[in-house]
PDB file of N, CA and C in Angstrom:
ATOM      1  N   UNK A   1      55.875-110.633  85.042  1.00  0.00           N
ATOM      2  CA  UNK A   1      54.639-110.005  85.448  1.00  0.00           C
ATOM      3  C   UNK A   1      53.638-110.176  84.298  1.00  0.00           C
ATOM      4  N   UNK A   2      52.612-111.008  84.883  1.00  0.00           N
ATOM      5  CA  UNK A   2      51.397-110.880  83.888  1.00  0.00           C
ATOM      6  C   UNK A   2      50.344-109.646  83.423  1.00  0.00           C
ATOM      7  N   UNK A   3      49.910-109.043  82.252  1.00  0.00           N
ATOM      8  CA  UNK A   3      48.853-108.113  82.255  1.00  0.00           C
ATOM      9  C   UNK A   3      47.497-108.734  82.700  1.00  0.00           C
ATOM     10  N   UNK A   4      46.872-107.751  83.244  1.00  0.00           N
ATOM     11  CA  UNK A   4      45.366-108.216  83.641  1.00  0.00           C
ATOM     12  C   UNK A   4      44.574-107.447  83.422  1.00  0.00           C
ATOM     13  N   UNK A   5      43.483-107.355  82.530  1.00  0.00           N
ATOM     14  CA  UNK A   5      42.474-106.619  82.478  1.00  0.00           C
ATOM     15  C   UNK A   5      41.026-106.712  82.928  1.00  0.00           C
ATOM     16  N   UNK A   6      40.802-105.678  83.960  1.00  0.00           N
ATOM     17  CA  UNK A   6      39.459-106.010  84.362  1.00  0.00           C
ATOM     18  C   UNK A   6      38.599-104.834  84.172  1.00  0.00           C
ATOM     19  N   UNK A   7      37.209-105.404  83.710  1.00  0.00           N
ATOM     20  CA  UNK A   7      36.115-104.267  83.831  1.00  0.00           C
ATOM     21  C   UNK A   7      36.313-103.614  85.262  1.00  0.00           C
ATOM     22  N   UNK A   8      35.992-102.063  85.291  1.00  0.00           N
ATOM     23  CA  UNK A   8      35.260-101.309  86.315  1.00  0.00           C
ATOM     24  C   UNK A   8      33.666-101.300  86.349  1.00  0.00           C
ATOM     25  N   UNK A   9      33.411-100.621  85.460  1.00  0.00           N
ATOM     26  CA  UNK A   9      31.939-101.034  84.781  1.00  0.00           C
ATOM     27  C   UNK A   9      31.334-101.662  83.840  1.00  0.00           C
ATOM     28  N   UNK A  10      30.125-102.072  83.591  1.00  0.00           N
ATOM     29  CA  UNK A  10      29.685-103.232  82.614  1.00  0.00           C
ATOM     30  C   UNK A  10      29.564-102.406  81.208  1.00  0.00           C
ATOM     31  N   UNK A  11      29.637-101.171  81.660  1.00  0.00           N
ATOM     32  CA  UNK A  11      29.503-100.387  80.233  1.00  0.00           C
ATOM     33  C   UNK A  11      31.169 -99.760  79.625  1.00  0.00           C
ATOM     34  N   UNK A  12      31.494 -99.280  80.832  1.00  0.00           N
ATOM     35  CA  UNK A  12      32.392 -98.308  80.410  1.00  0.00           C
ATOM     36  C   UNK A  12      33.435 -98.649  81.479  1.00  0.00           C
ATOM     37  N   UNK A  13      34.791 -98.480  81.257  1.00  0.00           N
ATOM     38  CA  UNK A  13      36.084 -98.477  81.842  1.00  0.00           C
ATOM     39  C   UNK A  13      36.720 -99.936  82.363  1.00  0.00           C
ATOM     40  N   UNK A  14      38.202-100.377  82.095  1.00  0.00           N
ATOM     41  CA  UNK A  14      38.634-101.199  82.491  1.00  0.00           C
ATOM     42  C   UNK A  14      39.567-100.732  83.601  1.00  0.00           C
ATOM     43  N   UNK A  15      40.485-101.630  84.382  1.00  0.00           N
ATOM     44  CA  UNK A  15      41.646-101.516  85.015  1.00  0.00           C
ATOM     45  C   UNK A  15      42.868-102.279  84.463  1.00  0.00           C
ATOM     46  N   UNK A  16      44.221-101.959  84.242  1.00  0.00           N
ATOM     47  CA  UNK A  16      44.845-102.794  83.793  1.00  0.00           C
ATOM     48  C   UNK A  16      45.620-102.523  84.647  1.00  0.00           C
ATOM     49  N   UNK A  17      46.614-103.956  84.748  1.00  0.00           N
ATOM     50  CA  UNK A  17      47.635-104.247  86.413  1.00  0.00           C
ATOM     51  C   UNK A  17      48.745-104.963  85.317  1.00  0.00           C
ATOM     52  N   UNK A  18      49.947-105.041  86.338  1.00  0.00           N
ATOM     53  CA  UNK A  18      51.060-105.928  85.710  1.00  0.00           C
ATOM     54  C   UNK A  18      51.993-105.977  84.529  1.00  0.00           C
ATOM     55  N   UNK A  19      51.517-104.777  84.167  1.00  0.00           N
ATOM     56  CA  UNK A  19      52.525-103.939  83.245  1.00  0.00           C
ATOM     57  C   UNK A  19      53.121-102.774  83.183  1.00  0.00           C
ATOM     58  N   UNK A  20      54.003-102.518  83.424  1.00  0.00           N
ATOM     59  CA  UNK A  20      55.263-101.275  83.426  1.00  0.00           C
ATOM     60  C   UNK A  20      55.168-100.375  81.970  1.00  0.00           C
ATOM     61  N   UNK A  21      54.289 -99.401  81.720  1.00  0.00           N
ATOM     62  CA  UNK A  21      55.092 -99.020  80.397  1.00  0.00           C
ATOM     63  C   UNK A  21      56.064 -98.386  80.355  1.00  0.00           C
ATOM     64  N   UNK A  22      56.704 -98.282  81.590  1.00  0.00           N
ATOM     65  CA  UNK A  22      58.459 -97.144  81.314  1.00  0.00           C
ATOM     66  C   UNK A  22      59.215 -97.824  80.229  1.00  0.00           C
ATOM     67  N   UNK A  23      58.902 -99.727  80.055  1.00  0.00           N
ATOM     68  CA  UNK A  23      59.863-100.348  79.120  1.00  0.00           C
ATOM     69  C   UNK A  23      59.503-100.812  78.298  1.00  0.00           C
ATOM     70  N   UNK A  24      59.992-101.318  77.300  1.00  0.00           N
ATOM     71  CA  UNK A  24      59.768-101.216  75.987  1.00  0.00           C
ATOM     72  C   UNK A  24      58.000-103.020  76.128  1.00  0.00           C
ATOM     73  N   UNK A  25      57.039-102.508  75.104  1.00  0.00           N
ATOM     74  CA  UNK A  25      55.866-103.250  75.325  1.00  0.00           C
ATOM     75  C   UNK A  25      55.872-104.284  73.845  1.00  0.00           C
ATOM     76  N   UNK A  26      56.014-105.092  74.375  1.00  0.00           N
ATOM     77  CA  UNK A  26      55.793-106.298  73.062  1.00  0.00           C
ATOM     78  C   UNK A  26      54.718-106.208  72.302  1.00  0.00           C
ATOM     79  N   UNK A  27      55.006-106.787  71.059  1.00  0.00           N
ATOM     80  CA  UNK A  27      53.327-106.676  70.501  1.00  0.00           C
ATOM     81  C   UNK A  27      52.196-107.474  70.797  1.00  0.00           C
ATOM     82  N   UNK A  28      52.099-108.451  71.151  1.00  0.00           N
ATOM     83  CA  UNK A  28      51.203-109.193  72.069  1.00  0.00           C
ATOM     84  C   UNK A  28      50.223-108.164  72.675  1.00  0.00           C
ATOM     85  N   UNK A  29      51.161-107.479  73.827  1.00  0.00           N
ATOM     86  CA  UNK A  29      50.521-106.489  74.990  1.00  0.00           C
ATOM     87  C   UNK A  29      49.848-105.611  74.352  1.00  0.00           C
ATOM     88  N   UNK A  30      50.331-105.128  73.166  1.00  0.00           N
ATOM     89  CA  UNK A  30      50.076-103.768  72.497  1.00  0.00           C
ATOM     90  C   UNK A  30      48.707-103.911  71.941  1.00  0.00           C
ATOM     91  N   UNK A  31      49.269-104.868  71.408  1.00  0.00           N
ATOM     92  CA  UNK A  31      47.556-105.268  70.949  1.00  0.00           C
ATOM     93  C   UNK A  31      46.284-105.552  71.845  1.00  0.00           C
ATOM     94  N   UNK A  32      46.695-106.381  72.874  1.00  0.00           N
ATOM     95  CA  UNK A  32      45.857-106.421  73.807  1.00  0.00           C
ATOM     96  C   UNK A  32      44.872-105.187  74.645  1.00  0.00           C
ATOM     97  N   UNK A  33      46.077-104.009  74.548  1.00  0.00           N
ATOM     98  CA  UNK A  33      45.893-102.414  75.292  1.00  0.00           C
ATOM     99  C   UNK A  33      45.114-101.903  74.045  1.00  0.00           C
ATOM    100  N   UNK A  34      45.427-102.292  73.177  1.00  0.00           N
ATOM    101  CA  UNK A  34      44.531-101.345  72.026  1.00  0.00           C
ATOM    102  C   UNK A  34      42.901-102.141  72.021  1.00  0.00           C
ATOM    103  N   UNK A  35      43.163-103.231  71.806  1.00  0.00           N
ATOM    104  CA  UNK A  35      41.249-104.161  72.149  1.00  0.00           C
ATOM    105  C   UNK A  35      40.811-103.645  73.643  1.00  0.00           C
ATOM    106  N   UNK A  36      41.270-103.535  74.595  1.00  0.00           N
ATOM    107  CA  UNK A  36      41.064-103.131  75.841  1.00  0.00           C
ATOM    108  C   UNK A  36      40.383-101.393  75.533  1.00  0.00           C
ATOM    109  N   UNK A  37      41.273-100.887  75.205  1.00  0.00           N
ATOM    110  CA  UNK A  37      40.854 -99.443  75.010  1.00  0.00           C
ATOM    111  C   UNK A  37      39.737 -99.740  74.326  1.00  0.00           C
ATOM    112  N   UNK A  38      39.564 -99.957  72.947  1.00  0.00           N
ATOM    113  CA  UNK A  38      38.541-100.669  71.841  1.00  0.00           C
ATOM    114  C   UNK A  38      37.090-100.854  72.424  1.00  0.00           C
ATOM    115  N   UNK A  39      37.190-101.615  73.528  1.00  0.00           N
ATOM    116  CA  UNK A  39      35.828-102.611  74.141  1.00  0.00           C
ATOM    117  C   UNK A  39      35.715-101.777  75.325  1.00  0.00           C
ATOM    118  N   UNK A  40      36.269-100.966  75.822  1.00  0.00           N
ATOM    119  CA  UNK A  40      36.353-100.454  77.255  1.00  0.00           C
ATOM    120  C   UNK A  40      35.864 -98.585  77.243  1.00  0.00           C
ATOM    121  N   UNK A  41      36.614 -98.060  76.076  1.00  0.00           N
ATOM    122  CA  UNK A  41      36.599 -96.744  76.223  1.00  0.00           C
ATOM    123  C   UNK A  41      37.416 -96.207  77.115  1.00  0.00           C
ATOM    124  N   UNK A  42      37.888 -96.257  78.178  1.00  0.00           N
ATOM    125  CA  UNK A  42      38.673 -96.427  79.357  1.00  0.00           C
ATOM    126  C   UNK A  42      39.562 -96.897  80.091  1.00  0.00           C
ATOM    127  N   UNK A  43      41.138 -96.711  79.808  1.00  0.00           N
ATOM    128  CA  UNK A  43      41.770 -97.512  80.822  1.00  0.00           C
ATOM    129  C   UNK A  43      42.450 -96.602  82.239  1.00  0.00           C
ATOM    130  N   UNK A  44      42.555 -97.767  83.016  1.00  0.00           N
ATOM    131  CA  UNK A  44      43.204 -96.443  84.070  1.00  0.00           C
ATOM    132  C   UNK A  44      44.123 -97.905  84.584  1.00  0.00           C
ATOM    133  N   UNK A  45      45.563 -97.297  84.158  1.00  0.00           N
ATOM    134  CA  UNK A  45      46.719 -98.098  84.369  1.00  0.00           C
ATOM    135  C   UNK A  45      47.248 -97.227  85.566  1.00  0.00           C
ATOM    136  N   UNK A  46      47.561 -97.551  86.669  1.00  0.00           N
ATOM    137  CA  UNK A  46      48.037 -96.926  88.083  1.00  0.00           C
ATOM    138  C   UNK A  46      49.169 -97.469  88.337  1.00  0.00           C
ATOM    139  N   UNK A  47      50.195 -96.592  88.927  1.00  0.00           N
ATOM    140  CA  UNK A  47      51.383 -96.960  89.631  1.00  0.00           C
ATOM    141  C   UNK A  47      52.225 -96.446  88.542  1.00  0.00           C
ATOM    142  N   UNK A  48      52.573 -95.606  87.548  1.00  0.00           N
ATOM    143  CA  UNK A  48      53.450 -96.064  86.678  1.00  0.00           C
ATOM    144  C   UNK A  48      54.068 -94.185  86.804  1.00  0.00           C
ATOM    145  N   UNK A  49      56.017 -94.136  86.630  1.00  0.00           N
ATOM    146  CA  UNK A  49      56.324 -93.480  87.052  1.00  0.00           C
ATOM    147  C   UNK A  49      57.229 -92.928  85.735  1.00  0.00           C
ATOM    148  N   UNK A  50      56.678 -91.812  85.263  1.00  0.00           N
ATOM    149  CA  UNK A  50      56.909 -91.337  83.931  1.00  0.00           C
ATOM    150  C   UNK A  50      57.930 -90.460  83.767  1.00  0.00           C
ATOM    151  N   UNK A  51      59.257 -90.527  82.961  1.00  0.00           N
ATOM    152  CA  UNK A  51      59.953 -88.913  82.497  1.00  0.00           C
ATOM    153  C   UNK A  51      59.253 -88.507  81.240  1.00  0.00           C
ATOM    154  N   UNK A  52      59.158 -88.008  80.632  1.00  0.00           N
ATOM    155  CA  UNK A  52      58.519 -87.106  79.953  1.00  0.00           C
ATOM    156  C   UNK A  52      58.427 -88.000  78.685  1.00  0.00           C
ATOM    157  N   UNK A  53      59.581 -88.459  78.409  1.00  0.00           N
ATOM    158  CA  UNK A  53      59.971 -89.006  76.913  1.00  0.00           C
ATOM    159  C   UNK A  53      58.919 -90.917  77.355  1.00  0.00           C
ATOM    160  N   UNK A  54      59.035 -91.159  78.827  1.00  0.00           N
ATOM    161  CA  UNK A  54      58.490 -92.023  78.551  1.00  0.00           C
ATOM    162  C   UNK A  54      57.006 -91.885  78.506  1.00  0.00           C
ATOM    163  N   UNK A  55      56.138 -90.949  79.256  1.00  0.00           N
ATOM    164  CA  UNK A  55      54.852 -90.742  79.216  1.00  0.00           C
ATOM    165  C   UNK A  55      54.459 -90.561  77.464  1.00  0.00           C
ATOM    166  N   UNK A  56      55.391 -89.999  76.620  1.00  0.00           N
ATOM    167  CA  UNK A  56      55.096 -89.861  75.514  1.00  0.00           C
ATOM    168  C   UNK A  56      55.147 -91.018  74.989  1.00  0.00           C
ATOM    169  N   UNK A  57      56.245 -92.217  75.201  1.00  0.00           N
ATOM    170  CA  UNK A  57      56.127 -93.345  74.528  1.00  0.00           C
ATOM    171  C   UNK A  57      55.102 -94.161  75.221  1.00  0.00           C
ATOM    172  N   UNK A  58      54.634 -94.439  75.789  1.00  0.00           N
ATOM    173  CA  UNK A  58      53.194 -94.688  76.680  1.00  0.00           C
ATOM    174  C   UNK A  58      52.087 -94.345  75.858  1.00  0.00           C
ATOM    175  N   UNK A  59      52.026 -93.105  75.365  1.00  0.00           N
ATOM    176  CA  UNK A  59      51.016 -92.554  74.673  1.00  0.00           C
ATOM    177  C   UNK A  59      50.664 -93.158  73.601  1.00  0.00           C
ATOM    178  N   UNK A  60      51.838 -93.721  72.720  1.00  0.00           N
ATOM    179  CA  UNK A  60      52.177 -93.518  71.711  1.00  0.00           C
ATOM    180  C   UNK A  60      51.571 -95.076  71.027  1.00  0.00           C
ATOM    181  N   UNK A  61      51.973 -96.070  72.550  1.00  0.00           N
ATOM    182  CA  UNK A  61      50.907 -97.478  72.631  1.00  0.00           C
ATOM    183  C   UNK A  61      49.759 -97.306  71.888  1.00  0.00           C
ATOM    184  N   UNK A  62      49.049 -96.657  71.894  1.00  0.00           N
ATOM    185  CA  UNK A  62      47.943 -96.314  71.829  1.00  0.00           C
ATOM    186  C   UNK A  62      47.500 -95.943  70.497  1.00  0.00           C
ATOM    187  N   UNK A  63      48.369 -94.747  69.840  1.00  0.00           N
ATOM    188  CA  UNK A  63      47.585 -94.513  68.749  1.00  0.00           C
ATOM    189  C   UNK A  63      48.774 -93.011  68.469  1.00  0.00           C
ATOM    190  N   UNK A  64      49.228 -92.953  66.960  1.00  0.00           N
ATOM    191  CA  UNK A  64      49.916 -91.443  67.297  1.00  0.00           C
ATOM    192  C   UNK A  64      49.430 -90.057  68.440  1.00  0.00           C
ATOM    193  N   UNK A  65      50.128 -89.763  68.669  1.00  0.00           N
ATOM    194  CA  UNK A  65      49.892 -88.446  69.557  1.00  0.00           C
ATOM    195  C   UNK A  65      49.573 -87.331  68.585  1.00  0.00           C
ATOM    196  N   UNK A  66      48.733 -86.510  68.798  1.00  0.00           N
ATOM    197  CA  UNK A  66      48.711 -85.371  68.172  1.00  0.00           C
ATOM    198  C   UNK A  66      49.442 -84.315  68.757  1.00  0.00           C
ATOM    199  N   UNK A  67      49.999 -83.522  67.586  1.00  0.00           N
ATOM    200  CA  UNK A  67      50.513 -82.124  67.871  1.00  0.00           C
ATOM    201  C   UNK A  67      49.498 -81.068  68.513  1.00  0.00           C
ATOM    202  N   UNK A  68      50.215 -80.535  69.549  1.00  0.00           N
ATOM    203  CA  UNK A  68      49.051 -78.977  69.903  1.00  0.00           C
ATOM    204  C   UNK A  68      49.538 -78.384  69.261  1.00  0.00           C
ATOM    205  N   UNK A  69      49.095 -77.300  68.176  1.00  0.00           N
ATOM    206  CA  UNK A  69      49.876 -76.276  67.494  1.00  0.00           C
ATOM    207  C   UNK A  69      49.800 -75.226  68.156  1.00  0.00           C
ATOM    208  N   UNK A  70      49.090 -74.608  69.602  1.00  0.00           N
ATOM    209  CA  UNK A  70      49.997 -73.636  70.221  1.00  0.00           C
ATOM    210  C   UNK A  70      51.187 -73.852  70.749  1.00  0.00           C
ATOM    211  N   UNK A  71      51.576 -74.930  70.938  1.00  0.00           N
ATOM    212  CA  UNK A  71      52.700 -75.578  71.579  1.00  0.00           C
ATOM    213  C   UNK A  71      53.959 -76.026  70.802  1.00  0.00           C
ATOM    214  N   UNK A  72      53.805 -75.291  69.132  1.00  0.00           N
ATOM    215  CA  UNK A  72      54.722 -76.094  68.391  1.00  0.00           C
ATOM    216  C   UNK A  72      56.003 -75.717  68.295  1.00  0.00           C
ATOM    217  N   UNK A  73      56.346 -74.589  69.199  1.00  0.00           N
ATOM    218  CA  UNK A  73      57.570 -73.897  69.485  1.00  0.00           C
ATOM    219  C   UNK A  73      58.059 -74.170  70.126  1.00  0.00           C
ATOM    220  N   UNK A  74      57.668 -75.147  71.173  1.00  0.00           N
ATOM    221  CA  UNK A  74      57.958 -75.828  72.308  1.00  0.00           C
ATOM    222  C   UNK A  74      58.865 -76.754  71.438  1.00  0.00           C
ATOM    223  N   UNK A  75      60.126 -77.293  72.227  1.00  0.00           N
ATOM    224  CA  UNK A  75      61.245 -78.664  71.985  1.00  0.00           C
ATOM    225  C   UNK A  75      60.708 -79.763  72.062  1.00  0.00           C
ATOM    226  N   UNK A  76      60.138 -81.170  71.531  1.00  0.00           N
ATOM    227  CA  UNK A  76      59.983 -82.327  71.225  1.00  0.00           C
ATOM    228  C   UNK A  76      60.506 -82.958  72.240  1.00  0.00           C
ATOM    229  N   UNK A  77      59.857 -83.755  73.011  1.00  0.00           N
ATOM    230  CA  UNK A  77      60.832 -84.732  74.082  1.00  0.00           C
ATOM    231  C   UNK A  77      61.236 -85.713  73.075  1.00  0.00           C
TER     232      UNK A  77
END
């Protein structure tokens, strides 16, 4: 499966297709999702079906996650 990135708008937001992040993302892609975010402000990746630990590693593509510190009592996925 190929990634594809397309504008929504000429200013703001892309779409990206053809990538799964439940599994593990090469660096190629990674990089690509980070210039995408970069030039876009916006992605909206659809279809993708998350357990908890993976929505966090999804996130994580991206840029560290921040801690909520009301939430820091809460268990770590």
């Amino acid at each position: 499966m190929s990634m594809r990135i397309s504008k929504i708008k000429s200013h703001i937001g892309a779409r990206v297709t053809g990538i799964d992040l439940t599994t593990p993302v090469g660096a190629d892609d990674r990089q690509r999702h980070h210039d995408a975010l970069v030039d876009n402000v916006a992605l909206v990746i659809r279809g993708q079906k998350f357990s908890a630990a993976q929505f966090q590693a999804a996130g994580e593509l991206f840029e560290d996650l921040m801690e909520d510190p009301a939430r820091r009592h809460l268990e770590r996925v």
